[in-house]
C-alpha atoms as a PDB file:
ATOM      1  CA  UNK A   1     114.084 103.533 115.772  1.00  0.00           C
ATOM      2  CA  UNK A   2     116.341 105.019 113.615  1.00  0.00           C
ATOM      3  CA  UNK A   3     115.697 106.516 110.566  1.00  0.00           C
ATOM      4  CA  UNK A   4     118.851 104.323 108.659  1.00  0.00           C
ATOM      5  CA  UNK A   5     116.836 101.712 109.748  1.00  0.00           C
ATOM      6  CA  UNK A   6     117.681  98.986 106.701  1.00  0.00           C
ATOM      7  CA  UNK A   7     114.140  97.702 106.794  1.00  0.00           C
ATOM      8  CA  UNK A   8     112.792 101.175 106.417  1.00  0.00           C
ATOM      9  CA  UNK A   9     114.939 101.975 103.851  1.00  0.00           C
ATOM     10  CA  UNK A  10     113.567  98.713 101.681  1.00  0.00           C
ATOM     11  CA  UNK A  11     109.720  99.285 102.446  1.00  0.00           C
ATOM     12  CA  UNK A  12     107.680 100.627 100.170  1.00  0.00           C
ATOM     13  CA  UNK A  13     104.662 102.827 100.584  1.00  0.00           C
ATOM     14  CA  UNK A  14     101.378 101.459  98.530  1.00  0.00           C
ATOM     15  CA  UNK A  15      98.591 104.679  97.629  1.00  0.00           C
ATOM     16  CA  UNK A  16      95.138 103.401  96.885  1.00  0.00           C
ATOM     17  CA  UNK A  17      93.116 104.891  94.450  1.00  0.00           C
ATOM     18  CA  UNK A  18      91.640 106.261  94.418  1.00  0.00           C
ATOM     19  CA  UNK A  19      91.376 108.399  97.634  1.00  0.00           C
ATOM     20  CA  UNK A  20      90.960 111.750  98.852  1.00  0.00           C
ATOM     21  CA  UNK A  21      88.130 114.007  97.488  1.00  0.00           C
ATOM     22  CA  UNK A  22      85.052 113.249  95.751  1.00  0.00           C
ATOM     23  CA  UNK A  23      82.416 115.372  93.754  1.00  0.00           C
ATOM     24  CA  UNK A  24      80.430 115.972  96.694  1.00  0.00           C
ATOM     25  CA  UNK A  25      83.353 117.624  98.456  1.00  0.00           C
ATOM     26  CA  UNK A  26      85.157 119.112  95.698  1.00  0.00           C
ATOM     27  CA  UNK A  27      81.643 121.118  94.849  1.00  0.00           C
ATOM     28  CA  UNK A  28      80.877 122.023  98.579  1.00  0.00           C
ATOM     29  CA  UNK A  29      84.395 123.642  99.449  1.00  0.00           C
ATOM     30  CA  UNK A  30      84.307 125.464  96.386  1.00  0.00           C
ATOM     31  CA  UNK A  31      80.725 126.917  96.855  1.00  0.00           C
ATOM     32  CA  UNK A  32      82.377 128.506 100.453  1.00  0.00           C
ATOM     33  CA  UNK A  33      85.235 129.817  98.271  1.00  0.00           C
ATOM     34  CA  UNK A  34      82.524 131.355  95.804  1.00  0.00           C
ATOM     35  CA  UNK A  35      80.530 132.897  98.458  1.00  0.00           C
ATOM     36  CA  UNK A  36      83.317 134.919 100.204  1.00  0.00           C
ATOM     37  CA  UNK A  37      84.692 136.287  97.043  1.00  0.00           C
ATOM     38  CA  UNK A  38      80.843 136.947  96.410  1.00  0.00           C
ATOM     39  CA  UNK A  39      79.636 138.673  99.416  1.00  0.00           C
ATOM     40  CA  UNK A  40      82.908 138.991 101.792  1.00  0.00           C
ATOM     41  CA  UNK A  41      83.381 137.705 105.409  1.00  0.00           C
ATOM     42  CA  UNK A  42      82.049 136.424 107.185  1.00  0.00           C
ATOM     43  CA  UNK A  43      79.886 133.861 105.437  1.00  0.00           C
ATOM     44  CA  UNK A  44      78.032 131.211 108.125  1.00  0.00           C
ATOM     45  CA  UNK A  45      78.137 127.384 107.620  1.00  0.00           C
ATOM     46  CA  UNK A  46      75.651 125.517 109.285  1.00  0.00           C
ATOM     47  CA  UNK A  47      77.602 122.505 110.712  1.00  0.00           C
ATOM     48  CA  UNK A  48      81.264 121.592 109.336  1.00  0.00           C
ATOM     49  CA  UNK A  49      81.367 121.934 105.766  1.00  0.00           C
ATOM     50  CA  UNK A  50      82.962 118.640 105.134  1.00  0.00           C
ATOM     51  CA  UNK A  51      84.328 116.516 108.199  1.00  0.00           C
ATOM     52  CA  UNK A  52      88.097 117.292 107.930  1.00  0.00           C
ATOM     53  CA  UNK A  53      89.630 119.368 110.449  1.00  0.00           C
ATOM     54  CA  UNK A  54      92.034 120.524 107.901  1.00  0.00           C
ATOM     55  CA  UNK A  55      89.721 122.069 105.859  1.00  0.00           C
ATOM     56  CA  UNK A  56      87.643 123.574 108.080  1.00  0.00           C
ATOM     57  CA  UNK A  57      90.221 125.005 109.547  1.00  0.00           C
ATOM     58  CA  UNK A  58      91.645 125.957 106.266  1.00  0.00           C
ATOM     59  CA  UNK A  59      87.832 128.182 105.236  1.00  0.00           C
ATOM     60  CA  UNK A  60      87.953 129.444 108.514  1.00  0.00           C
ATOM     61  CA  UNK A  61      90.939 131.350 108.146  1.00  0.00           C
ATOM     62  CA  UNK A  62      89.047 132.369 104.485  1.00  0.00           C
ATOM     63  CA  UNK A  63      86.054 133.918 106.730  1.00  0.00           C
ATOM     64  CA  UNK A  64      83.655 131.316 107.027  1.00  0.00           C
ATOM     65  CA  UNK A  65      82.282 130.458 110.672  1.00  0.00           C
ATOM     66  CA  UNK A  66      81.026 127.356 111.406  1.00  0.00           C
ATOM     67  CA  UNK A  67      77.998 127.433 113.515  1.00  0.00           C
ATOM     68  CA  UNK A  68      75.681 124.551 114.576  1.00  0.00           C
ATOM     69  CA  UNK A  69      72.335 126.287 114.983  1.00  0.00           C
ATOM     70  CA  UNK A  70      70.842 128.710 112.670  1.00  0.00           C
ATOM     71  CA  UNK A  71      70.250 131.291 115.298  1.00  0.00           C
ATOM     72  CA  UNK A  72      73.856 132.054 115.684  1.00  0.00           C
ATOM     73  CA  UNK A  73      73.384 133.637 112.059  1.00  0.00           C
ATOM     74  CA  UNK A  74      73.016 137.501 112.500  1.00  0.00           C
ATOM     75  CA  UNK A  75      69.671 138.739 110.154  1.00  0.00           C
ATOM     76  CA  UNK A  76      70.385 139.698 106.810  1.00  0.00           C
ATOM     77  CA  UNK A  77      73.594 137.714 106.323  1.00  0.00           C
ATOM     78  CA  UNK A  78      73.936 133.949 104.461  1.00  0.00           C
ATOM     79  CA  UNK A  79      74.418 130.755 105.116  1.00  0.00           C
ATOM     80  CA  UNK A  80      75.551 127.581 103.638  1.00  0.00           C
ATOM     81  CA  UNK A  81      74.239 123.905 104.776  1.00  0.00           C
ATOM     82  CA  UNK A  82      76.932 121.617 104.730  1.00  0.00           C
ATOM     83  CA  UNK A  83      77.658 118.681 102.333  1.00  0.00           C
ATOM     84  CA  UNK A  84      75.758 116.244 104.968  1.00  0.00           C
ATOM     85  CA  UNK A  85      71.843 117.768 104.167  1.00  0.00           C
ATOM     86  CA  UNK A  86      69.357 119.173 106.503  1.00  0.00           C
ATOM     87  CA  UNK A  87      66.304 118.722 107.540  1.00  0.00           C
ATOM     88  CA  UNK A  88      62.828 120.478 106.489  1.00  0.00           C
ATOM     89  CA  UNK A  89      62.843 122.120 109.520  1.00  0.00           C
ATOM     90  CA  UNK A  90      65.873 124.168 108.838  1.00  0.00           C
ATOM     91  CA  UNK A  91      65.035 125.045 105.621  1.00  0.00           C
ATOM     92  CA  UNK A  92      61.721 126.552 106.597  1.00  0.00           C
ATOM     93  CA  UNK A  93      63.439 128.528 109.614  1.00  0.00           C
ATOM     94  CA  UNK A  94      66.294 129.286 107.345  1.00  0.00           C
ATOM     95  CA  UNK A  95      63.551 131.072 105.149  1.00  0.00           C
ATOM     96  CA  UNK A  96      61.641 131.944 107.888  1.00  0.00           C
ATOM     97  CA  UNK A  97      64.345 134.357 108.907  1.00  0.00           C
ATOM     98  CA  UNK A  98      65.030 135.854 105.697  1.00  0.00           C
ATOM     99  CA  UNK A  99      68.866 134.390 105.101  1.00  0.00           C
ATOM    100  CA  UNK A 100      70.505 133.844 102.143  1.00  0.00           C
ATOM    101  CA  UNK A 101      71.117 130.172 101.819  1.00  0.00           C
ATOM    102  CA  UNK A 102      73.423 128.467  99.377  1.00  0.00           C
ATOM    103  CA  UNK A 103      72.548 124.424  99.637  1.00  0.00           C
ATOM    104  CA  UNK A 104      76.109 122.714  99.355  1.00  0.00           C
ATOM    105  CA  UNK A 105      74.028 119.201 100.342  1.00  0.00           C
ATOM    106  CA  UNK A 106      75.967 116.746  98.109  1.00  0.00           C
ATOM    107  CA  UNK A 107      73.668 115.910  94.873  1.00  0.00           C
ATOM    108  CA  UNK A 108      73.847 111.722  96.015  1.00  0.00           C
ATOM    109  CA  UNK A 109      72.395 112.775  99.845  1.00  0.00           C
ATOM    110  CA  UNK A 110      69.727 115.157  97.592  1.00  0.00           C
ATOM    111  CA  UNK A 111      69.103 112.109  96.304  1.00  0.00           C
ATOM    112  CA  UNK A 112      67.619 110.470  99.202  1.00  0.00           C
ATOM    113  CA  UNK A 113      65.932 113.118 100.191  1.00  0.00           C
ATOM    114  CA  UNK A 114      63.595 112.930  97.128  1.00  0.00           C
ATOM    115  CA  UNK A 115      62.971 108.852  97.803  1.00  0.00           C
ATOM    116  CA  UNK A 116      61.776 109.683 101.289  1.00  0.00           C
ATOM    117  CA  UNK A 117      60.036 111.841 100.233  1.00  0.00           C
ATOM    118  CA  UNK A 118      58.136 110.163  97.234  1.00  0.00           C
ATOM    119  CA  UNK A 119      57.830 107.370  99.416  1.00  0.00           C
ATOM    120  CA  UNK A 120      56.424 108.460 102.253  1.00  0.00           C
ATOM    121  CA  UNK A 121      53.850 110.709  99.837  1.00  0.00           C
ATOM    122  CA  UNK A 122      52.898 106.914  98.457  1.00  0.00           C
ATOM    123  CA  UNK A 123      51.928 105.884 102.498  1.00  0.00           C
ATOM    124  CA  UNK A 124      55.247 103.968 102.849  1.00  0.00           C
ATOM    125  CA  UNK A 125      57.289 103.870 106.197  1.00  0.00           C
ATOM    126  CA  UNK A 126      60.461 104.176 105.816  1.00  0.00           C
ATOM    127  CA  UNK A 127      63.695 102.213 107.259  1.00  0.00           C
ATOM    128  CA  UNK A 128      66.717 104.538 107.101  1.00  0.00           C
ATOM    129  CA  UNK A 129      70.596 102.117 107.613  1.00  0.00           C
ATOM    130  CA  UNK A 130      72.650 104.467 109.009  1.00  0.00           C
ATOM    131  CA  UNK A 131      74.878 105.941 112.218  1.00  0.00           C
ATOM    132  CA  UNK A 132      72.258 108.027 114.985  1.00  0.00           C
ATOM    133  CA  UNK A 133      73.806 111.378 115.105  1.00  0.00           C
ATOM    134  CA  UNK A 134      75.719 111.908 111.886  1.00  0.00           C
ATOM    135  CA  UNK A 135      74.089 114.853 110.223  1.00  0.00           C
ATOM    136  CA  UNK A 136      73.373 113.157 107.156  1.00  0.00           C
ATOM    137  CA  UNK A 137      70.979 110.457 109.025  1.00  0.00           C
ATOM    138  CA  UNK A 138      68.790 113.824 111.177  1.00  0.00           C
ATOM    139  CA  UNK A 139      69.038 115.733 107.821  1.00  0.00           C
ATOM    140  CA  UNK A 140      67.520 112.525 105.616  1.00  0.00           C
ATOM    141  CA  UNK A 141      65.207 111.948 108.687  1.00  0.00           C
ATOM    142  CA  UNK A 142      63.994 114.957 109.154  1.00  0.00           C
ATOM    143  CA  UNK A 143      62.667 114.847 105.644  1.00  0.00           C
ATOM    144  CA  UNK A 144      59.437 113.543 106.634  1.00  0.00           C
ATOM    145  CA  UNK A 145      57.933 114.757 110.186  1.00  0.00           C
ATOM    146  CA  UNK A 146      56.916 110.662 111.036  1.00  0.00           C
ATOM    147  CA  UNK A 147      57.141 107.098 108.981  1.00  0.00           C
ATOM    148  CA  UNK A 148      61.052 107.235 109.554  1.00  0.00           C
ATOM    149  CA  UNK A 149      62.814 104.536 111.322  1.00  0.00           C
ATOM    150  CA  UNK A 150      66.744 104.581 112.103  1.00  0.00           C
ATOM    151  CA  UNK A 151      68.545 100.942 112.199  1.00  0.00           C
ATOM    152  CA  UNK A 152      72.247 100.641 112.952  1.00  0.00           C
ATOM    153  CA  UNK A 153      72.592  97.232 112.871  1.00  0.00           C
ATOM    154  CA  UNK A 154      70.719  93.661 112.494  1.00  0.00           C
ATOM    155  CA  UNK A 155      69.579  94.104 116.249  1.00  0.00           C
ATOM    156  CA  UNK A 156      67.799  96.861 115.444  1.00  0.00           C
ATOM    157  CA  UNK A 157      66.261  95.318 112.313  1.00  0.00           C
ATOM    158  CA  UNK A 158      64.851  92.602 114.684  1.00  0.00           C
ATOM    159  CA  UNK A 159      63.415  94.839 117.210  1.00  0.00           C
ATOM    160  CA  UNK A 160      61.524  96.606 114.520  1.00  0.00           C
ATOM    161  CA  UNK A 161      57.615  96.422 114.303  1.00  0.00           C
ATOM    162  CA  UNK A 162      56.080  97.981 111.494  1.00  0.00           C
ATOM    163  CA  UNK A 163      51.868  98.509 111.301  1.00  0.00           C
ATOM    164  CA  UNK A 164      52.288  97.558 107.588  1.00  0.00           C
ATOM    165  CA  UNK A 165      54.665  94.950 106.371  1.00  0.00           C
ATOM    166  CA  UNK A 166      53.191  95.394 102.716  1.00  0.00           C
ATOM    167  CA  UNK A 167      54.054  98.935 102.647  1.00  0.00           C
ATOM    168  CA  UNK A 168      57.908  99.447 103.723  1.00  0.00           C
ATOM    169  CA  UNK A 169      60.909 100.780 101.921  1.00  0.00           C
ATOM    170  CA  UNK A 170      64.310 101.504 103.043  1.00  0.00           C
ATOM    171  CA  UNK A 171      67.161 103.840 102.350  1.00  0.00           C
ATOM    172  CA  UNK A 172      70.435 104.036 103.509  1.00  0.00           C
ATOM    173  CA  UNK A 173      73.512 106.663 104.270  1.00  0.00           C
ATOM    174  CA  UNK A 174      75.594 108.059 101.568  1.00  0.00           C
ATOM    175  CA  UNK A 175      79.023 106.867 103.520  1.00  0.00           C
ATOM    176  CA  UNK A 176      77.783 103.540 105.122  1.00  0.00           C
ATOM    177  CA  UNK A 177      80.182 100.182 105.007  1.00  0.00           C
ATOM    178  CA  UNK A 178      79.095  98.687 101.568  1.00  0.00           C
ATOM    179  CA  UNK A 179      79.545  94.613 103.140  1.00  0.00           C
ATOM    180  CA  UNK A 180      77.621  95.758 106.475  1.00  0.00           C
ATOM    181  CA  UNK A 181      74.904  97.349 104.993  1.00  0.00           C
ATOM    182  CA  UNK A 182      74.439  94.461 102.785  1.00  0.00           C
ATOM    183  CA  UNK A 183      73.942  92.387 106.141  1.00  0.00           C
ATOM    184  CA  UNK A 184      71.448  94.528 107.325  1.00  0.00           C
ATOM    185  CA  UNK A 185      69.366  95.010 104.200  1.00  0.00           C
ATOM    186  CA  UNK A 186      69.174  91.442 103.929  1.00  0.00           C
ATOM    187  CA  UNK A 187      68.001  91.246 107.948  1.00  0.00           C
ATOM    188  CA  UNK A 188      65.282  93.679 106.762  1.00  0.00           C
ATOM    189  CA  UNK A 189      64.297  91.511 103.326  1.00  0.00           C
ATOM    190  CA  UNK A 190      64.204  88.627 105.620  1.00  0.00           C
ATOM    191  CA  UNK A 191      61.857  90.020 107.808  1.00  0.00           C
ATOM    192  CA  UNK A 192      59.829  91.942 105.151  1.00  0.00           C
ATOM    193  CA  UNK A 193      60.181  90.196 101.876  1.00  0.00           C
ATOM    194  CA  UNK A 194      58.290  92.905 100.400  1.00  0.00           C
ATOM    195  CA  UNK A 195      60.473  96.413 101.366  1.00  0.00           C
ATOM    196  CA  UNK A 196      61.102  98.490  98.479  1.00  0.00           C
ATOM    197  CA  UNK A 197      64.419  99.082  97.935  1.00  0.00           C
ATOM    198  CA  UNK A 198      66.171 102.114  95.794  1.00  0.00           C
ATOM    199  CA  UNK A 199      66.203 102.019  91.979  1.00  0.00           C
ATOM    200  CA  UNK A 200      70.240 102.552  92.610  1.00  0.00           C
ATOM    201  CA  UNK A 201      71.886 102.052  95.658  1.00  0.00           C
ATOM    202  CA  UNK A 202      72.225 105.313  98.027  1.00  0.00           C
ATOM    203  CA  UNK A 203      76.020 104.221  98.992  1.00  0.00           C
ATOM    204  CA  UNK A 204      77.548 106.690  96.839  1.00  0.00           C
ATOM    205  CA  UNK A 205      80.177 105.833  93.941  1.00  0.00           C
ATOM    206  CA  UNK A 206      82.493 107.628  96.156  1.00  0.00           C
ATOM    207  CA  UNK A 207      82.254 105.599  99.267  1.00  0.00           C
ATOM    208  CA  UNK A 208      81.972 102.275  97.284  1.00  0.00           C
ATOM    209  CA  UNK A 209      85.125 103.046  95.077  1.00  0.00           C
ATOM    210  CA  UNK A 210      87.658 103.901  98.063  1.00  0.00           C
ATOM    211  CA  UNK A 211      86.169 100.834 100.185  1.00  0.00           C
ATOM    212  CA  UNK A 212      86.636  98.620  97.009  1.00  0.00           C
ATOM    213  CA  UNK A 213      90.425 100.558  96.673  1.00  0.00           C
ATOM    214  CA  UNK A 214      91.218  99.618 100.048  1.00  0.00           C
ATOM    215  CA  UNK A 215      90.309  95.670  99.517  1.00  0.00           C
ATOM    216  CA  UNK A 216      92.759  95.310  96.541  1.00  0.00           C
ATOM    217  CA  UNK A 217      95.530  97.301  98.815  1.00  0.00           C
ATOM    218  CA  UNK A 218      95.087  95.922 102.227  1.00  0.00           C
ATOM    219  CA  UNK A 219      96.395  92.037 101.671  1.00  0.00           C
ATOM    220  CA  UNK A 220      99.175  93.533  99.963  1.00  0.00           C
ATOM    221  CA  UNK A 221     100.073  95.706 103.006  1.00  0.00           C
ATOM    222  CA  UNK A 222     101.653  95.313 106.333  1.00  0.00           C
ATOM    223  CA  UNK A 223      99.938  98.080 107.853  1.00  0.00           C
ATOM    224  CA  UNK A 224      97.472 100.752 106.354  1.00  0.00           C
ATOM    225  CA  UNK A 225      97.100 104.169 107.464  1.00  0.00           C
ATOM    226  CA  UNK A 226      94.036 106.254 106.440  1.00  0.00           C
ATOM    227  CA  UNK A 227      94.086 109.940 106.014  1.00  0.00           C
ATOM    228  CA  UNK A 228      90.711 111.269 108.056  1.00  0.00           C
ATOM    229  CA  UNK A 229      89.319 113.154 110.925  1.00  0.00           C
ATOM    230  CA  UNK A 230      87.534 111.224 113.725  1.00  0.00           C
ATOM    231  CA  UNK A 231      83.991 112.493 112.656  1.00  0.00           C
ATOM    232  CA  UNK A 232      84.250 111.518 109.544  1.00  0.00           C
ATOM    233  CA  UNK A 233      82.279 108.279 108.940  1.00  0.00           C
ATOM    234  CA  UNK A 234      83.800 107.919 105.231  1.00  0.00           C
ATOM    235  CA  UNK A 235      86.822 107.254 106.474  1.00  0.00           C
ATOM    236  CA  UNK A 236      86.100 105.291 109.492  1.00  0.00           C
ATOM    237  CA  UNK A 237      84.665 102.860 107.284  1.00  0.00           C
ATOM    238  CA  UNK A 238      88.074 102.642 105.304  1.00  0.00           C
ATOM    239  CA  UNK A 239      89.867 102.110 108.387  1.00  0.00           C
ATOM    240  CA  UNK A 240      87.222  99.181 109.378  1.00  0.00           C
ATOM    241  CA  UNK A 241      87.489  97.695 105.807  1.00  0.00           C
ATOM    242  CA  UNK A 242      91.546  96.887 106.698  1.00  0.00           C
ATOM    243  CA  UNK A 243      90.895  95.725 109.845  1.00  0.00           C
ATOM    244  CA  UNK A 244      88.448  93.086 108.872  1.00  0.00           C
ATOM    245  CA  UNK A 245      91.017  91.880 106.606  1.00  0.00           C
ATOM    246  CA  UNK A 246      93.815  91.455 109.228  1.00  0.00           C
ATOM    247  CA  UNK A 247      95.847  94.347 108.433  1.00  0.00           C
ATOM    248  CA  UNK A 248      96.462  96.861 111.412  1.00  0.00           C
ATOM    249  CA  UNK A 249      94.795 100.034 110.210  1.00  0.00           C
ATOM    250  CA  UNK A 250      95.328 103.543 111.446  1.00  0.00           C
ATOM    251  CA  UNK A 251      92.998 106.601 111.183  1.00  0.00           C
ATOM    252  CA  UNK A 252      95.263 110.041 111.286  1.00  0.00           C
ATOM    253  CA  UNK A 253      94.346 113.735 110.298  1.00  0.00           C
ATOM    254  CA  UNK A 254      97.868 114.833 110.638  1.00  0.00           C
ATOM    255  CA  UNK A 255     101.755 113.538 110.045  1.00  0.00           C
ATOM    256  CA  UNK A 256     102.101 114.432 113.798  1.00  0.00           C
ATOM    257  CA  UNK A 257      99.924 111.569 114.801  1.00  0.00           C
ATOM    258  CA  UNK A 258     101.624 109.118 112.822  1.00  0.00           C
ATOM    259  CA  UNK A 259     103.509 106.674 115.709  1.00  0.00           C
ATOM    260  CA  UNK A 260     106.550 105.741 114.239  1.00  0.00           C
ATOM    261  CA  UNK A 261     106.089 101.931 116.275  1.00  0.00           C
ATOM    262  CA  UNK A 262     103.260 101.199 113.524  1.00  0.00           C
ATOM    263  CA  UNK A 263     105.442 100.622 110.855  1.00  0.00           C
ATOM    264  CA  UNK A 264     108.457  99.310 112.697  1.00  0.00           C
ATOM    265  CA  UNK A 265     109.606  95.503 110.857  1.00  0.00           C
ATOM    266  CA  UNK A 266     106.956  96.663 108.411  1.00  0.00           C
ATOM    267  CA  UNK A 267     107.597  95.883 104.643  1.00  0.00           C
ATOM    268  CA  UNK A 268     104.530  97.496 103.037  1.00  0.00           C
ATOM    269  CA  UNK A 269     102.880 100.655 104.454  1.00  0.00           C
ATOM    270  CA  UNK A 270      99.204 101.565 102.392  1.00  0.00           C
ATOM    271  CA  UNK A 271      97.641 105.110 102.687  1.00  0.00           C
ATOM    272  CA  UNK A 272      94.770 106.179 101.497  1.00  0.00           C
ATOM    273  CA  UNK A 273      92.222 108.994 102.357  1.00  0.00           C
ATOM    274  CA  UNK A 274      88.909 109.655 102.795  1.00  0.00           C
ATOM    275  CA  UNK A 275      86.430 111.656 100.895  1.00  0.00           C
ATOM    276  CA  UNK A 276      86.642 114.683 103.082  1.00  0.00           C
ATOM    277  CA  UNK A 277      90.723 114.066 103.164  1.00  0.00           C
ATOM    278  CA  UNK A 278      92.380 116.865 100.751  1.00  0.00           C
ATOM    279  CA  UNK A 279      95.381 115.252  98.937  1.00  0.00           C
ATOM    280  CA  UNK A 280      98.357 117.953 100.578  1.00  0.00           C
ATOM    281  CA  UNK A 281      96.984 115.982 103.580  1.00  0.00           C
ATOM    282  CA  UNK A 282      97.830 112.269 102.183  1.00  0.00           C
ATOM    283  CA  UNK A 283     101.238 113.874 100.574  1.00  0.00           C
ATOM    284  CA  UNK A 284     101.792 115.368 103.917  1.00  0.00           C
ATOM    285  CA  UNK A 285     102.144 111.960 105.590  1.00  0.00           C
ATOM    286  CA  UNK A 286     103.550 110.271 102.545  1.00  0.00           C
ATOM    287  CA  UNK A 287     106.433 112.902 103.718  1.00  0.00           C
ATOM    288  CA  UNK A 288     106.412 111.850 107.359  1.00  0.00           C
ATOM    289  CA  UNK A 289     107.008 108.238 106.277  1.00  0.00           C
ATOM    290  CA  UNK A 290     109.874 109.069 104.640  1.00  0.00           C
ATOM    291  CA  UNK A 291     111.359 111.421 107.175  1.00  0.00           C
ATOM    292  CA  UNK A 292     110.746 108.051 108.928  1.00  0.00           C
ATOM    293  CA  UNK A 293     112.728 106.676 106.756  1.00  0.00           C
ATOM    294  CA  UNK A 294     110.851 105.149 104.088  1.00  0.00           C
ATOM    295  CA  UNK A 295     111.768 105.739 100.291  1.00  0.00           C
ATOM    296  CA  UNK A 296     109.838 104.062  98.211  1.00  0.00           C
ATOM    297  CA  UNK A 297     106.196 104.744  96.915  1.00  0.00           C
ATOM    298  CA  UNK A 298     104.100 103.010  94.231  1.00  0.00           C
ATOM    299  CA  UNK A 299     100.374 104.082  93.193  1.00  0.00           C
ATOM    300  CA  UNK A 300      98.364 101.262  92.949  1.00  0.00           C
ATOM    301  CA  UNK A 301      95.761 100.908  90.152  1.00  0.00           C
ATOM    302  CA  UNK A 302      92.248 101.917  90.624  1.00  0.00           C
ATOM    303  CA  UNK A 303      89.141 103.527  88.821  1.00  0.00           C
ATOM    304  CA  UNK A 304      90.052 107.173  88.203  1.00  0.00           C
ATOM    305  CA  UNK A 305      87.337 109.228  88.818  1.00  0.00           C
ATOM    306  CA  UNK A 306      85.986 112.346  86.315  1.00  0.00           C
ATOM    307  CA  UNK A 307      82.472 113.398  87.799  1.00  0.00           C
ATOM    308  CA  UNK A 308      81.650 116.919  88.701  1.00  0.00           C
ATOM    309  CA  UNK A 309      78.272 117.927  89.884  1.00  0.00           C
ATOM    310  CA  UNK A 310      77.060 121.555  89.195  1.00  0.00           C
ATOM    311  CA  UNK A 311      77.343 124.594  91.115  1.00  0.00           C
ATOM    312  CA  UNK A 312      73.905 126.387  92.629  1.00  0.00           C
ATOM    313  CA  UNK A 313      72.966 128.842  90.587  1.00  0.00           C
ATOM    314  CA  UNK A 314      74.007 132.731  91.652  1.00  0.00           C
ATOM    315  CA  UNK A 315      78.026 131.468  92.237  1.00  0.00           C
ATOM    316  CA  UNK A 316      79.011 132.668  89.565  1.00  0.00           C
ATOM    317  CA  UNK A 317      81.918 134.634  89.769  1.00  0.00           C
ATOM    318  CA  UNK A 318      82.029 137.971  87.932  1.00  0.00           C
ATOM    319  CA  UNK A 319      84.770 137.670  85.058  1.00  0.00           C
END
């Protein structure tokens, strides 16, 4: 194809918005930034700060190392838990071991932490809608040592059997599908009309916002292409949102992955990005598109986002 292509030359690119970072993120990058200026390399992350290969990659070459199990942390040295959450467990052996430990767990996952446990202090079992294996889900179920049951779907809802149906509640993850967890929290209502459900919904603003972007965008569009790394469920769920309206959708975490066939005959080409998804990353395939040939770009309306959530304390840098 080449890149005078006339049909090219008349598409447009459509940006969401919004897109790319959230609070969450914003705060947990810059509390590794704060902690090598603080106390020098190499500073230890427990799990991948945020999931975006670009910025991991990007605080590695700072002097963080990204390990998965706390033993890999020599004695005497700190660590950061990732944006996801842990578990109980890994607090106690984190002070079990005498580490310094900066918490970068986004405030909205803290959230859920203190429901479970409230809840399960008050004798409730809990339901937790989510994805087995994301860290998020062991870190919010390992909040409670029993009581905790993981659904993924309305399957699993079904299968469940609970000793009390009087005393349930249910939470969800941060970065779920808004529409599919809606199916499966009405499964569970079905089947226990009297679960307790959050005072606020644990989908964060985040994840509801850029799902909500990407249903105004997609019938306008052609094609969509999301800016995300394969772990990162976020932006997964953006790519799924297109799809279910229609609209071929494409999940890249660099312009290199970009196939030039997708947009091919295309008139409209939307982009967004996912939480974890710096914006040099979506400007960095807006560029690809129009080495490919396409010129124009419009930003489509959307909520513009101003919350910040604090630092932990001791990051202060010295002035």
């Amino acid at each position: 194809m080449s890149i005078t292509d006339t049909t090219l030359a008349e598409a447009e690119i459509l940006l969401a918005q919004p897109r790319g970072f959230c609070a969450g993120v914003d705060r947990a990058i810059e509390i590794v930034e704060r902690a090598i200026k603080l106390h020098g390399s190499p500073i230890y992350v427990r799990h991948e700060i945020v999931h975006n290969a670009y910025v991991v990659e990007d605080l590695r070459k700072k002097g963080a190392i990204f390990i998965e199990q706390l033993e890999e942390v020599p004695a005497g040295n700190t660590v950061i838990f990732s944006a996801h959450g842990v578990s109980k467990a890994v607090r106690t052996e984190a002070e079990s071991r005498g580490l310094r430990v900066y918490d970068a767990t986004c405030p909205l996952v803290t959230k859920v932490h203190i429901e479970v446990a409230k809840m399960r202090a008050d004798g409730f079992d809990i339901v937790m809608i989510g994805h087995k294996g994301h860290p998020e889900v062991e870190g919010t179920m390992g909040q409670a040592g029993e009581g905790m049951h993981l659904v993924e779907d309305i399957e699993d809802v079904q299968a469940l059997a609970l000793p009390d149906p009087g005393r349930i509640a249910f939470v969800t993850q941060t970065t779920l599908s808004v529409d599919d967890a809606a199916e499966i929290i009405a499964a569970l209502k079905a089947k226990y009309p009297a679960i307790r459900e959050p005072k606020k919904q644990d989908i964060c603003y985040a994840t509801q916002n850029r799902q909500d972007a990407v249903k105004f965008m997609a019938p306008q569009c052609d094609v969509v292409i999301v800016v995300g790394s394969p772990n990162s469920s976020n932006s997964n769920r953006l790519r799924e949102v297109a799809e279910k309206r229609g609209i071929p959708s494409y999940m890249v975490d660099s312009p290199t992955q970009i196939d030039p066939a997708w947009i091919e005959g295309k008139r409209r080409i939307g982009v967004t990005a996912g939480a974890s998804a710096p914006e040099a990353l979506a400007q960095a395939v807006i560029a690809r598109l129009h080495e490919l040939g396409v010129r124009n770009v419009r930003a489509l309306e959307g909520i513009e986002e101003n919350i910040a959530f604090p630092l932990p304390r001791g990051l202060g840098l010295p002035t």
